[in-house]
Protein backbone atom coordinates (compact mmCIF):
# COMPACT_ATOMS: atom_id res chain seq x y z
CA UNK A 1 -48.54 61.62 -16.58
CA UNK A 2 -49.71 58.56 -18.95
CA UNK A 3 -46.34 57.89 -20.07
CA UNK A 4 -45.28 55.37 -17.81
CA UNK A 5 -48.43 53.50 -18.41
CA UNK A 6 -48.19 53.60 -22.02
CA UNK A 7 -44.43 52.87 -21.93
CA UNK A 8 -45.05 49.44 -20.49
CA UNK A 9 -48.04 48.53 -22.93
CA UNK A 10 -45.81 48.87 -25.38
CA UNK A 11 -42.90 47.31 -24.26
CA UNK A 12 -45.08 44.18 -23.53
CA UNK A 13 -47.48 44.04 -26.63
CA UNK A 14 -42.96 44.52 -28.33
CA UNK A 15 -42.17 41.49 -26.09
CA UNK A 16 -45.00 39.36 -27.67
CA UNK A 17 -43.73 39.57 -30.78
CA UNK A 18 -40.46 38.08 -29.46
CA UNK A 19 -41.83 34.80 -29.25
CA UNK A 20 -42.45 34.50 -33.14
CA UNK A 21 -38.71 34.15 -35.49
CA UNK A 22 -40.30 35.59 -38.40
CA UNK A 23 -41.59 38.99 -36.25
CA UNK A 24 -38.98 39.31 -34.06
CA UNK A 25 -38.16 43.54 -32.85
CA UNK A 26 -35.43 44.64 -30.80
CA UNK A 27 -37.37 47.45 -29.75
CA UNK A 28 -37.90 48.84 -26.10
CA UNK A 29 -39.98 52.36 -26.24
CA UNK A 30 -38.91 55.51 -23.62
CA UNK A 31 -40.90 57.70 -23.08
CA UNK A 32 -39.59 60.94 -21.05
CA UNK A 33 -40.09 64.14 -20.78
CA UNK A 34 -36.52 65.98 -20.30
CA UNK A 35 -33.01 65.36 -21.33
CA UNK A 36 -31.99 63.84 -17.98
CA UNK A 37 -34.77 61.45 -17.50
CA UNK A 38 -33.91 60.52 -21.53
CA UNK A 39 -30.30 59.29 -20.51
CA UNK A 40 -31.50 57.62 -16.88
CA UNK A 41 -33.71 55.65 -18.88
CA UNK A 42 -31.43 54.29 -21.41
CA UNK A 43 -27.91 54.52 -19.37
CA UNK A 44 -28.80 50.62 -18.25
CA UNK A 45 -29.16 49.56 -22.05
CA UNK A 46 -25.17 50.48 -22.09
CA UNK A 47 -25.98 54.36 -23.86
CA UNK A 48 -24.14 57.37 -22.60
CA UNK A 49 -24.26 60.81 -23.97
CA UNK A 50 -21.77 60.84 -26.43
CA UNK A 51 -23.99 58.04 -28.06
CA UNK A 52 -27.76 60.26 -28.15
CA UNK A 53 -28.83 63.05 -30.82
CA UNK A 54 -28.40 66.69 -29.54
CA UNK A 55 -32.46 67.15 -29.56
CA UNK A 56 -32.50 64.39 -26.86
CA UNK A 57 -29.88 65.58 -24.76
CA UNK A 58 -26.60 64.14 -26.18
CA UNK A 59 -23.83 65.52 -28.00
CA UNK A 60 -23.24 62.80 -31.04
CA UNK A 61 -22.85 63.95 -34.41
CA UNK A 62 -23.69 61.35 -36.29
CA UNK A 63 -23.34 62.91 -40.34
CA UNK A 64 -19.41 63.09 -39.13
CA UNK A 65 -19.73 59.19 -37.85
CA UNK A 66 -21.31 58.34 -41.25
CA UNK A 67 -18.66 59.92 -42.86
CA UNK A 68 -15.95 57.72 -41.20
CA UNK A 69 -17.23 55.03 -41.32
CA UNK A 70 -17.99 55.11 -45.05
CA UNK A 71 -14.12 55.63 -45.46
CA UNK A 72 -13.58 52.66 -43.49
CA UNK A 73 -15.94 50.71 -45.11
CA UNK A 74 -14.69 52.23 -48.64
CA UNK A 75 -11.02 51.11 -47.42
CA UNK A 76 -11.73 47.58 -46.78
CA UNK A 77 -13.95 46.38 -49.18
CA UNK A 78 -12.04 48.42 -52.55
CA UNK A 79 -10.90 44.66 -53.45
CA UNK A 80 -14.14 43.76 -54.52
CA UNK A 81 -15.33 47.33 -56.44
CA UNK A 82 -12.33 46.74 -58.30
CA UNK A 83 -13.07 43.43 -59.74
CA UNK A 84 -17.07 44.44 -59.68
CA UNK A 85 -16.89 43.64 -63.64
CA UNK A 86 -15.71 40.22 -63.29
CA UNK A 87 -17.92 39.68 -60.29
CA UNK A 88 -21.08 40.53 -62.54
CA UNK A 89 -19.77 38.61 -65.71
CA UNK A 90 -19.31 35.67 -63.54
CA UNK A 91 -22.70 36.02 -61.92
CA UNK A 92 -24.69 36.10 -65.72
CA UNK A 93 -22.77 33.28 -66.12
CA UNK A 94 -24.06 31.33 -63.33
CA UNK A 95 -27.23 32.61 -64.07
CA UNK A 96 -26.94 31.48 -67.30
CA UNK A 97 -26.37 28.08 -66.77
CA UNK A 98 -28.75 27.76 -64.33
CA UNK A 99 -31.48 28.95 -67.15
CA UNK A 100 -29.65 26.38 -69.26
CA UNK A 101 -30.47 23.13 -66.94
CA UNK A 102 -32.91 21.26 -66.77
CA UNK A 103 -35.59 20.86 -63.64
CA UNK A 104 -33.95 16.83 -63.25
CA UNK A 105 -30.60 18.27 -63.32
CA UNK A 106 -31.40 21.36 -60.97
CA UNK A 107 -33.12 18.75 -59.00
CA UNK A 108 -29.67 16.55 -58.88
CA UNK A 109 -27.65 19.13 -58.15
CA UNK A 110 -29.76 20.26 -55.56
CA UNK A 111 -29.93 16.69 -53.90
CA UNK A 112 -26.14 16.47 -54.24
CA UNK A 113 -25.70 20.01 -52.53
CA UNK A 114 -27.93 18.20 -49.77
CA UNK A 115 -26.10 15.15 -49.24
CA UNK A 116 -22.71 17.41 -49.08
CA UNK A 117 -24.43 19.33 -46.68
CA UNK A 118 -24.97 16.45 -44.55
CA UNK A 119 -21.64 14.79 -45.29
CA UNK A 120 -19.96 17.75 -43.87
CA UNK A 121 -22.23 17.83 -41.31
CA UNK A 122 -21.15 13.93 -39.94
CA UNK A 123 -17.98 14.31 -40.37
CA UNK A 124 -18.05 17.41 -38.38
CA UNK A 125 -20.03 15.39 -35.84
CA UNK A 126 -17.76 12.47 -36.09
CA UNK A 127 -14.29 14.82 -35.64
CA UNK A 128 -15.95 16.32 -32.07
CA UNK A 129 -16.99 12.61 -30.96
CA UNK A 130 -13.41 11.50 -31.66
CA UNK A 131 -12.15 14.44 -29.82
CA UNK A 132 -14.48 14.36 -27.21
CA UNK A 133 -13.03 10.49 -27.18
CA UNK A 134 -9.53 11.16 -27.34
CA UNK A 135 -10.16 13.62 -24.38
CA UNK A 136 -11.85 11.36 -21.90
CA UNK A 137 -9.11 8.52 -23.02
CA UNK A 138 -6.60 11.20 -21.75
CA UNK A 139 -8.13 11.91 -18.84
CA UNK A 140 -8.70 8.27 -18.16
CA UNK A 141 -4.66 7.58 -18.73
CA UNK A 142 -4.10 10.57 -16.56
CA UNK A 143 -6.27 9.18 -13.68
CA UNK A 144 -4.58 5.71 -13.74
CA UNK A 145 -0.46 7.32 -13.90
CA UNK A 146 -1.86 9.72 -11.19
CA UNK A 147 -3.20 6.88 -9.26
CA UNK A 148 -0.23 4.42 -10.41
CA UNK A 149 2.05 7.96 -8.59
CA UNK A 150 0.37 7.58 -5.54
CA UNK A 151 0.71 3.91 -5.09
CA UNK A 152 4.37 3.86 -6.08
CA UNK A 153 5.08 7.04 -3.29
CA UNK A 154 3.16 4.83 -0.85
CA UNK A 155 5.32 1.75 -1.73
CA UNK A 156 8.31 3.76 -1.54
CA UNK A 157 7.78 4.65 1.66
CA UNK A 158 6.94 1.58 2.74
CA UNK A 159 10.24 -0.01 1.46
CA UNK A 160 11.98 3.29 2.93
CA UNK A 161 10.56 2.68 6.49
CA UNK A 162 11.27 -1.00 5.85
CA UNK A 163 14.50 -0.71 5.18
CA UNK A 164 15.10 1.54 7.79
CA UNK A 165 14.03 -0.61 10.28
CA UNK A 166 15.78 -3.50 9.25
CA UNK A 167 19.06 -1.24 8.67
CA UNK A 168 18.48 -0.24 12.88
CA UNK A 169 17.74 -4.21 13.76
CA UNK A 170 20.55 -5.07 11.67
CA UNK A 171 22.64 -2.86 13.57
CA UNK A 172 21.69 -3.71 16.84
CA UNK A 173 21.97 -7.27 16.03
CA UNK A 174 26.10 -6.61 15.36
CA UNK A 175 26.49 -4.49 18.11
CA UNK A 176 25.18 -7.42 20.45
CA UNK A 177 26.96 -9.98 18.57
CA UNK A 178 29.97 -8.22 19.29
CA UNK A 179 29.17 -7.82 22.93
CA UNK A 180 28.89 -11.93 23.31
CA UNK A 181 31.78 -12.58 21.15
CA UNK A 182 34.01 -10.24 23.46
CA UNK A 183 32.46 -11.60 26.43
CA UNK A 184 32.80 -15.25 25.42
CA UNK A 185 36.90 -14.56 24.33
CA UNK A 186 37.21 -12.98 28.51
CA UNK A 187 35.66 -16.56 29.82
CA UNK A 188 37.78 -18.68 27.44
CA UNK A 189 40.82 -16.06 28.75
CA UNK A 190 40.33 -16.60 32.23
CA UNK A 191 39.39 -20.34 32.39
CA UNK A 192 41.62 -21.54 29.41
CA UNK A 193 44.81 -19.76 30.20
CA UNK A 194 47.30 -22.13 28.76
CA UNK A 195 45.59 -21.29 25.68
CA UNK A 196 46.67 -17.98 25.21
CA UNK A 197 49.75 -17.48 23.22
CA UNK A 198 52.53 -15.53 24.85
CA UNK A 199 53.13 -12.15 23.88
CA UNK A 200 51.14 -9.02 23.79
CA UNK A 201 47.51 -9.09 24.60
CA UNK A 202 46.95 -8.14 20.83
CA UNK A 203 48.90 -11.37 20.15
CA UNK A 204 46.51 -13.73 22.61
CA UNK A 205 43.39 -11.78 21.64
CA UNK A 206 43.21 -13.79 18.22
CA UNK A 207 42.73 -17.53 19.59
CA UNK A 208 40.81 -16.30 22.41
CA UNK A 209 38.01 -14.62 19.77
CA UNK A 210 38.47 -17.76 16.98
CA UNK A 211 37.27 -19.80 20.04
CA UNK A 212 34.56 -17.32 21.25
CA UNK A 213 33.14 -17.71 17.29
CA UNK A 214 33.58 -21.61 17.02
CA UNK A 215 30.77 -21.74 20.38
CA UNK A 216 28.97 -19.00 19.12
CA UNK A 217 28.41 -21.18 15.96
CA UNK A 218 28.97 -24.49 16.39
CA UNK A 219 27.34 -24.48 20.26
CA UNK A 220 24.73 -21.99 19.84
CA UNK A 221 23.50 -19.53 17.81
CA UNK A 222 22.38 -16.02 18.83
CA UNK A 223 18.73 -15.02 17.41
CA UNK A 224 18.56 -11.60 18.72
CA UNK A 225 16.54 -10.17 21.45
CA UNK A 226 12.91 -10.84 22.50
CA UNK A 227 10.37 -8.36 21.87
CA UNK A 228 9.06 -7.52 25.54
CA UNK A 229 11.81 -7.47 27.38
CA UNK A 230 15.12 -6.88 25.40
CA UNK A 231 16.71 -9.83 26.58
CA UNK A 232 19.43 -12.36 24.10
CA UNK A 233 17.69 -14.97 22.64
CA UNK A 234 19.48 -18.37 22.12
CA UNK A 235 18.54 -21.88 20.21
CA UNK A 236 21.14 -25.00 20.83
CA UNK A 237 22.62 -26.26 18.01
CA UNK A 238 21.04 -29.37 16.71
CA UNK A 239 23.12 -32.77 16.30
CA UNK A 240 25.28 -32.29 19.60
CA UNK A 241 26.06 -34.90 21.88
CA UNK A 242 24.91 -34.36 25.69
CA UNK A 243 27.92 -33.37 26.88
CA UNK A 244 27.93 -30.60 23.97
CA UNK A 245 24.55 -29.76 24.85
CA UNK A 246 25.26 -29.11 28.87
CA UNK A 247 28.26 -26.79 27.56
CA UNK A 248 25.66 -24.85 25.51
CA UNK A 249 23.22 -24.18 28.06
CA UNK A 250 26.18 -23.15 30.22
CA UNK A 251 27.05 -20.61 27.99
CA UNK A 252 23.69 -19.08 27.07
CA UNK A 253 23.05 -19.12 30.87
CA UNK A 254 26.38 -16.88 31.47
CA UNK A 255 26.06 -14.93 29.02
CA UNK A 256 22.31 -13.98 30.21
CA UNK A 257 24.07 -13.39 33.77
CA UNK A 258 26.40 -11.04 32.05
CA UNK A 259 23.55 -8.71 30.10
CA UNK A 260 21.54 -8.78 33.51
CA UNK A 261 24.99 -7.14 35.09
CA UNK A 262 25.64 -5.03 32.49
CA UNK A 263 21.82 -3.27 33.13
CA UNK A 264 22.32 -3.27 36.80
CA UNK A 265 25.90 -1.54 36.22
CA UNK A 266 24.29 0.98 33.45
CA UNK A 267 21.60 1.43 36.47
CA UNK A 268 24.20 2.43 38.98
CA UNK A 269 26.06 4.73 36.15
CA UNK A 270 22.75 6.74 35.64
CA UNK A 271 22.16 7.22 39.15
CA UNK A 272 25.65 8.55 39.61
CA UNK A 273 25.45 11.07 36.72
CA UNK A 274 22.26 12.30 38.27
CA UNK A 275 23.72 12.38 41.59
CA UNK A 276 26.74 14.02 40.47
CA UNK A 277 24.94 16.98 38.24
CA UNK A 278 22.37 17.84 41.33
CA UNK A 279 25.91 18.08 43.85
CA UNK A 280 27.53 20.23 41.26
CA UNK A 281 24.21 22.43 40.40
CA UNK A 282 24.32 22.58 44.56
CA UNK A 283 28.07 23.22 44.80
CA UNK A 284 27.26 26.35 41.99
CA UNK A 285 24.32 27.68 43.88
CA UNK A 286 26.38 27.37 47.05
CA UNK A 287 29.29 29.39 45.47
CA UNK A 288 32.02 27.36 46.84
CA UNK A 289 34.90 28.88 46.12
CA UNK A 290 36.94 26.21 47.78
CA UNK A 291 36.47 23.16 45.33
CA UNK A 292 38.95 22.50 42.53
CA UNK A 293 38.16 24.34 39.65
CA UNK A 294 39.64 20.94 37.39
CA UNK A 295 37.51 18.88 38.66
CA UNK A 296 34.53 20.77 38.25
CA UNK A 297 35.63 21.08 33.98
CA UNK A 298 36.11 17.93 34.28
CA UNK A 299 33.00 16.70 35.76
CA UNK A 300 31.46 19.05 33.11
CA UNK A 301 33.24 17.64 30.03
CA UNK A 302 32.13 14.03 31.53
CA UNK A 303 28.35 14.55 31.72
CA UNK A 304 28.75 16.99 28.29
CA UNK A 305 30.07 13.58 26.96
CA UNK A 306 27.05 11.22 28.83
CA UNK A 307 24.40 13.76 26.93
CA UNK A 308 25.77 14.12 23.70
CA UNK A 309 25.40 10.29 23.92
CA UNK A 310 22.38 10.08 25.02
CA UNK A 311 20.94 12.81 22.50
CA UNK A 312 22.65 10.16 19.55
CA UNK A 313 20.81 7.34 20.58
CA UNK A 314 18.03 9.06 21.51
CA UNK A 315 17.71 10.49 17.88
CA UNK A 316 19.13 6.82 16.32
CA UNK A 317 15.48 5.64 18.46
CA UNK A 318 13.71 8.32 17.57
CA UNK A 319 14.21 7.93 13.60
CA UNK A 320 13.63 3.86 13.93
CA UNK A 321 10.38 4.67 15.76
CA UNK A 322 9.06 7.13 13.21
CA UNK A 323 10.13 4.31 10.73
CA UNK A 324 8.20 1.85 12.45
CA UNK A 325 5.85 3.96 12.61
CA UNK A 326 4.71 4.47 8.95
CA UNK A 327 5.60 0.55 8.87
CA UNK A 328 2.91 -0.17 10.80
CA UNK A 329 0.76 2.16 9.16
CA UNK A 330 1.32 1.00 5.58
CA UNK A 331 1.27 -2.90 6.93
CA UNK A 332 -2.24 -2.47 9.03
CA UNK A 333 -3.64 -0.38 5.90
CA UNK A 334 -2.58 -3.90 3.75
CA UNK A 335 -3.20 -6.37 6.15
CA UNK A 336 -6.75 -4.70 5.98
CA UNK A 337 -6.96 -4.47 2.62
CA UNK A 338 -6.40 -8.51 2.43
CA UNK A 339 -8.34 -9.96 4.91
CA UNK A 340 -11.51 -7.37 3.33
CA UNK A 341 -10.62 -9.32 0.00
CA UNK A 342 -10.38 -12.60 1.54
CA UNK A 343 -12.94 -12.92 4.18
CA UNK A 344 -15.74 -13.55 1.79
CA UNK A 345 -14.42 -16.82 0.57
CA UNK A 346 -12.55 -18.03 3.43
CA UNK A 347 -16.20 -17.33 5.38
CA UNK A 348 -17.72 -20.06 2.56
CA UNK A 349 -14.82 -22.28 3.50
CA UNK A 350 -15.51 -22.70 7.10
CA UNK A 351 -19.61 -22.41 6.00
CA UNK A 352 -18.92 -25.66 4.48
CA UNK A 353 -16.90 -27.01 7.14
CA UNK A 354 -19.44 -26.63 9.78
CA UNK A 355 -22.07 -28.12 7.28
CA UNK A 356 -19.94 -31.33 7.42
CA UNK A 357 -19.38 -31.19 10.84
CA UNK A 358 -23.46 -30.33 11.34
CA UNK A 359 -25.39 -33.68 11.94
CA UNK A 360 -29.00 -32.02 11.27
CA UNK A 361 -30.56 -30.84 7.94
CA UNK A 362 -30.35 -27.18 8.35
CA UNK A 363 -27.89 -25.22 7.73
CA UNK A 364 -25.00 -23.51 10.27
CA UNK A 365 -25.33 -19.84 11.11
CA UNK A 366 -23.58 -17.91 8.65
CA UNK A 367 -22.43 -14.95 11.60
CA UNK A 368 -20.45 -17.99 13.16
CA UNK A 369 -18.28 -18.84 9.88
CA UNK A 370 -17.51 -15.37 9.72
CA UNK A 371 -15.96 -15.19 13.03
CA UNK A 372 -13.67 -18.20 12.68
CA UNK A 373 -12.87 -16.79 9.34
CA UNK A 374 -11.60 -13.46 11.18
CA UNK A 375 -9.50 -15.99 13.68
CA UNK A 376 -8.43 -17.92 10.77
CA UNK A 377 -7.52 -14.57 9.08
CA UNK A 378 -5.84 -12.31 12.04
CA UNK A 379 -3.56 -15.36 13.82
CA UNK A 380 -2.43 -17.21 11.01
CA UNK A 381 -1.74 -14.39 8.19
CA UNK A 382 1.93 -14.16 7.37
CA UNK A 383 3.90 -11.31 5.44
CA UNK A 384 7.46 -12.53 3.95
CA UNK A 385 8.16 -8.84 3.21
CA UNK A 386 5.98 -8.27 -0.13
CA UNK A 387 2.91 -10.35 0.30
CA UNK A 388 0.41 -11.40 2.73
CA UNK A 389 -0.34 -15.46 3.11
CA UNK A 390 -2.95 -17.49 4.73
CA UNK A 391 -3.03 -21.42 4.42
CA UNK A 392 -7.14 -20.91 4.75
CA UNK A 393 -7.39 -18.56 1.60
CA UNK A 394 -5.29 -20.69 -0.30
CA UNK A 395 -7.69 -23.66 0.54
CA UNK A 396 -10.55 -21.47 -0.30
CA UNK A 397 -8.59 -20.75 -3.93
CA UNK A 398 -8.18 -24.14 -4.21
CA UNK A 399 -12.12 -25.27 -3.13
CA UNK A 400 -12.87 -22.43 -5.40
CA UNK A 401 -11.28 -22.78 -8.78
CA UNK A 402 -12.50 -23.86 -11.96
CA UNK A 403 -11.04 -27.47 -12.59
CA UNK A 404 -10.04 -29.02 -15.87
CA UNK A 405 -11.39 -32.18 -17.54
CA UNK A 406 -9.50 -34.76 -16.03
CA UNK A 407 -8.15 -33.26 -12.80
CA UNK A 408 -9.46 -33.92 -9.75
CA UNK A 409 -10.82 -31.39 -7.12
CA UNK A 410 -9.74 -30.78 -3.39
CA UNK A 411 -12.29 -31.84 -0.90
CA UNK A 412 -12.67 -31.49 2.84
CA UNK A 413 -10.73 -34.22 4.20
CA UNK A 414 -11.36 -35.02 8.11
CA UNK A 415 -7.69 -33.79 8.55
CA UNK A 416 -8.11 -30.86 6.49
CA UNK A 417 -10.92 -30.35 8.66
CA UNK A 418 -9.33 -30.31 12.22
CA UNK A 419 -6.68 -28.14 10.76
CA UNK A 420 -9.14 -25.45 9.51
CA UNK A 421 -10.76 -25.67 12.96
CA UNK A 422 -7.58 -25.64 14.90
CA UNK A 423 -6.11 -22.54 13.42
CA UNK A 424 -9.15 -20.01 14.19
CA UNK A 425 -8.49 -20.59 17.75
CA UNK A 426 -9.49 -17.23 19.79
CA UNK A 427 -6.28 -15.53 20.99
CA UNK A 428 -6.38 -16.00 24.60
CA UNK A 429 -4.48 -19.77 24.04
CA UNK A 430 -7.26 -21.52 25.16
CA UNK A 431 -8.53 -24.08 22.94
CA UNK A 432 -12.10 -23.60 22.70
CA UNK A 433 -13.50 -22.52 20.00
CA UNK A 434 -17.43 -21.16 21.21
CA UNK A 435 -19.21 -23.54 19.07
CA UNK A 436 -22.94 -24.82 19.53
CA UNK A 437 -22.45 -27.87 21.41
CA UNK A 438 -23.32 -30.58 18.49
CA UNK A 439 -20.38 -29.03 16.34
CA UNK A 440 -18.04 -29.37 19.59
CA UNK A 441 -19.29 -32.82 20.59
CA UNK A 442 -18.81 -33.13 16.32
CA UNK A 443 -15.52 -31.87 16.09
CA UNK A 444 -14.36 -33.66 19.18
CA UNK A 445 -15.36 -36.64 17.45
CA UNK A 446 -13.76 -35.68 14.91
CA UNK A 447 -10.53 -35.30 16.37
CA UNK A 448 -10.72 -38.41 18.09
CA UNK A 449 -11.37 -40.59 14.64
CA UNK A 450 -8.44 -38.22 13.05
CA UNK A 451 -5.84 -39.59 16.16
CA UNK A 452 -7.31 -43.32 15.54
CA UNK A 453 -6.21 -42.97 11.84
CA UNK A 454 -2.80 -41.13 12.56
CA UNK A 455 -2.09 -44.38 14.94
CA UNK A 456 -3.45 -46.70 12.56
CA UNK A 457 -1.76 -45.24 9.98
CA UNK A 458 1.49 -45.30 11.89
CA UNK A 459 1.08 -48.45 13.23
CA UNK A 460 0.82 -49.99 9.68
CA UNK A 461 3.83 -47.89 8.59
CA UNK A 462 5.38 -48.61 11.46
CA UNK A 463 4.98 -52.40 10.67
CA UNK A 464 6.13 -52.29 6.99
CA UNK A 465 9.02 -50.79 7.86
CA UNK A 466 9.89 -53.74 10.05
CA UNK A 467 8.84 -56.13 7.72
CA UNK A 468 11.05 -54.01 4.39
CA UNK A 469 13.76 -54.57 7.31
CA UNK A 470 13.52 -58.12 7.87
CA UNK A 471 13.17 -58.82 3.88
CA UNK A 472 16.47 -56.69 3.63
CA UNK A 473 18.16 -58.80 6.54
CA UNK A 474 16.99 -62.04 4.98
CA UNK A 475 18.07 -60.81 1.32
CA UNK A 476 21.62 -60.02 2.71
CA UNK A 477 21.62 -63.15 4.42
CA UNK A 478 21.42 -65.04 1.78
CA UNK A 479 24.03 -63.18 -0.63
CA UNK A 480 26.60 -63.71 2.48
CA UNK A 481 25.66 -67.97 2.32
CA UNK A 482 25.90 -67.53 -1.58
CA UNK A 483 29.57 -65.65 -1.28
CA UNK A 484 30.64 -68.09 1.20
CA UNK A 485 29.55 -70.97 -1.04
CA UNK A 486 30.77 -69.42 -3.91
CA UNK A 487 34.41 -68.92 -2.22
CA UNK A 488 34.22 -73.40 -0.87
CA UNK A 489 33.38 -74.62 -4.24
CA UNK A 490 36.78 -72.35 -5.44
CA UNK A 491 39.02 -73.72 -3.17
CA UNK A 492 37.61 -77.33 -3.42
């Protein structure tokens, strides 16, 4: 009934001993009281039956274990009884020599086995740091291609969606060109006639389109179409002569008639499709037997026609939106990127702007330099297809960089000034800018000095030139007297 008790005294008055290296027991004491409560105890310690004695309930025989093992052990270690001899001779001859030495010898070789010891032990050391090195060096390379993979997927798609676009703009851009150009050869056809070479009309079609191009180039050019609302955008060409001009504007104003005509006729087409499908979805329902079964195919193969051209260009627009889509995407993400890089240091640029333009001792809120530099930075950022620029970061580069010995640096001149202030304009077109009312009434005055110098300034160049002109008059004046003397005194 004790045995329990006595069990765990033991066990813990074992454990103690545990705690010391030099009395350390693996030893856990069982005390039971029948064969099955012997292997319950010890069947968690990883002991079954086949591993206990008979008297405690198992079924080992351990004299036949001892004898296999012996053979086993007899088996793998016969290399060394037979060379036991020379194991022994060598061994009296160690000892030997060790009687031999002397205590400052035995004391050498002992230090020298020590120093070994610990020269094996660096460089042990030493080859895990250098692999533990060359590990996180890996790692480190395999971080930057992984990263370097992702940016150069991103920019991929970029340039994908990019080109994509531009490939659909492109497109668009022919197909419209082509439109004018065959519109412009039908008005030089019908108010030029006598200019259209007899023959076939593939004969006169080739002045009549050589003409079309020469105004579509040399009158005009076509730009494309605006952004909002589709229409043909057109710029006069420079250097023409009134007359030239008038024709121009003619042209771009009948050819705008013309697209407007072309919707309204494209209007009228869709609502007869539609019209035409719901009377022939009627005329089925109705089951009349009594229309023309031709024209019914052939109303059919019309609108199959309409829709397999509207499902084209309705997956043409679909694929060019997607494209401008992750266009977008990728620009806003690096348009974001930038201006989080830039604002910083185009914020101390206009800081030190409105400290010029301040007239008191203290200095300018720092809040409002950071929302002109926002203006500054979302209306006047432009992208030429690889970078972003902004003629306020490039200032603030400029204000910013370490100079050499001898060069000069940029300072905030009153023009550089009004153009910093002018271009963070909010984006409602007004001019106002929502400064305190010193730094307008400072800024105003500002401007006002700026247009005094601009007319000074062009006043005085204004008058050079005129004077460089009369010096040049004068000078060719006088070589025309000294020719004309020179030619009298030759015949006298």
């Amino acid at each position: 009934r004790n045995a329990p008790m006595i069990q765990n005294l033991i066990n813990i008055y074992a454990g103690l001993f545990q705690r010391f290296k030099n009395l350390s027991l693996r030893l856990r004491c069982h005390f039971s009281e029948t064969p099955r409560q012997i292997l319950q105890s010890v069947k968690e310690y990883g002991l079954e039956k086949e591993h206990l004695l008979p008297r405690l309930g198992g079924n080992a025989d351990f004299e036949e274990w001892c004898k296999q093992r012996l053979a086993v052990e007899q088996e793998r270690y016969d290399r060394l009884s037979t060379n036991i001899e020379q194991i022994d001779d060598e061994r009296q001859a160690e000892e030997s020599q060790v009687e031999d030495t002397s205590p400052e010898e035995a004391a050498a070789e002992q230090q020298g086995e020590s120093v070994k010891r610990k020269m094996d032990d660096f460089r042990k050391w030493a080859d895990d740091h250098l692999a533990k090195q060359r590990r996180q060096q890996l790692e480190s390379q395999l971080k930057a291609q992984e990263a370097l993979k992702k940016e150069l997927e991103r920019k991929n798609e970029f340039m994908e969606s990019q080109l994509a676009c531009a490939t659909h703009i492109a497109n668009e851009y022919e197909r419209d060109r082509e439109k004018i150009t065959t519109l412009l050869s039908e008005l030089v056809a019908r108010e030029f006639p006598t200019m259209v070479f007899a023959g076939t009309a593939e004969k006169s079609q080739g002045p009549n389109v050589a003409l079309a191009e020469s105004f579509l180039t040399n009158y005009f050019l076509f730009l494309g179409r605006a952004s909002g609302s589709g229409e043909w955008r057109f710029v006069t060409a420079p250097n023409l002569f009134p007359r030239q001009q008038e024709v121009s504007l003619r042209l771009q104003l009948y050819l705008w008639g013309q697209q407007q005509l072309e919707r309204e006729r494209e209007a009228v087409q869709q609502q007869k499709r539609n019209s035409l499908s719901a009377a022939h979805a009627q005329s089925v329902r109705g089951d009349d037997v009594g229309e023309d079964l031709d024209q019914q195919l052939e109303s059919l193969r019309s609108q199959v026609a309409d829709l397999q051209e509207q499902s084209s260009t309705i997956k043409k627009e679909q694929a060019f939106l997607q494209s401008s889509l992750t266009f977008a995407s990728h620009f806003t993400e690096d348009f974001d990127k930038y201006r989080e890089k830039h604002r910083e240091s185009v914020a101390g640029l206009y800081l030190a702007v409105l400290s010029l333009l301040s007239q008191k001792d203290e200095s300018p809120s720092s809040s409002l330099s950071f929302v002109l530099a926002d203006r500054a930075l979302a209306s006047h950022t432009c992208f030429d297809g690889d970078k972003f620029t902004n003629t306020a970061v490039v200032f603030a580069q400029q204000l910013g960089r370490p100079i050499s010995p001898g060069e000069e640096r940029v300072s905030l001149t009153p023009v550089a000034i009004e153009y910093l202030m002018s271009i963070c304009a909010p984006s409602t077109g007004s001019d106002t800018l929502d400064l305190p009312t010193e730094l307008g009434v400072s800024l105003m005055a500002l401007r006002v000095s700026n247009a005094r110098e601009s007319k000074a300034t062009l006043e005085a160049q204004m008058r050079e030139n005129f004077e460089r002109e009369q010096k040049h008059q004068e000078a060719r004046r006088h070589e025309q007297f000294r020719q004309k003397r020179k030619k009298l005194l030759k015949r006298l």
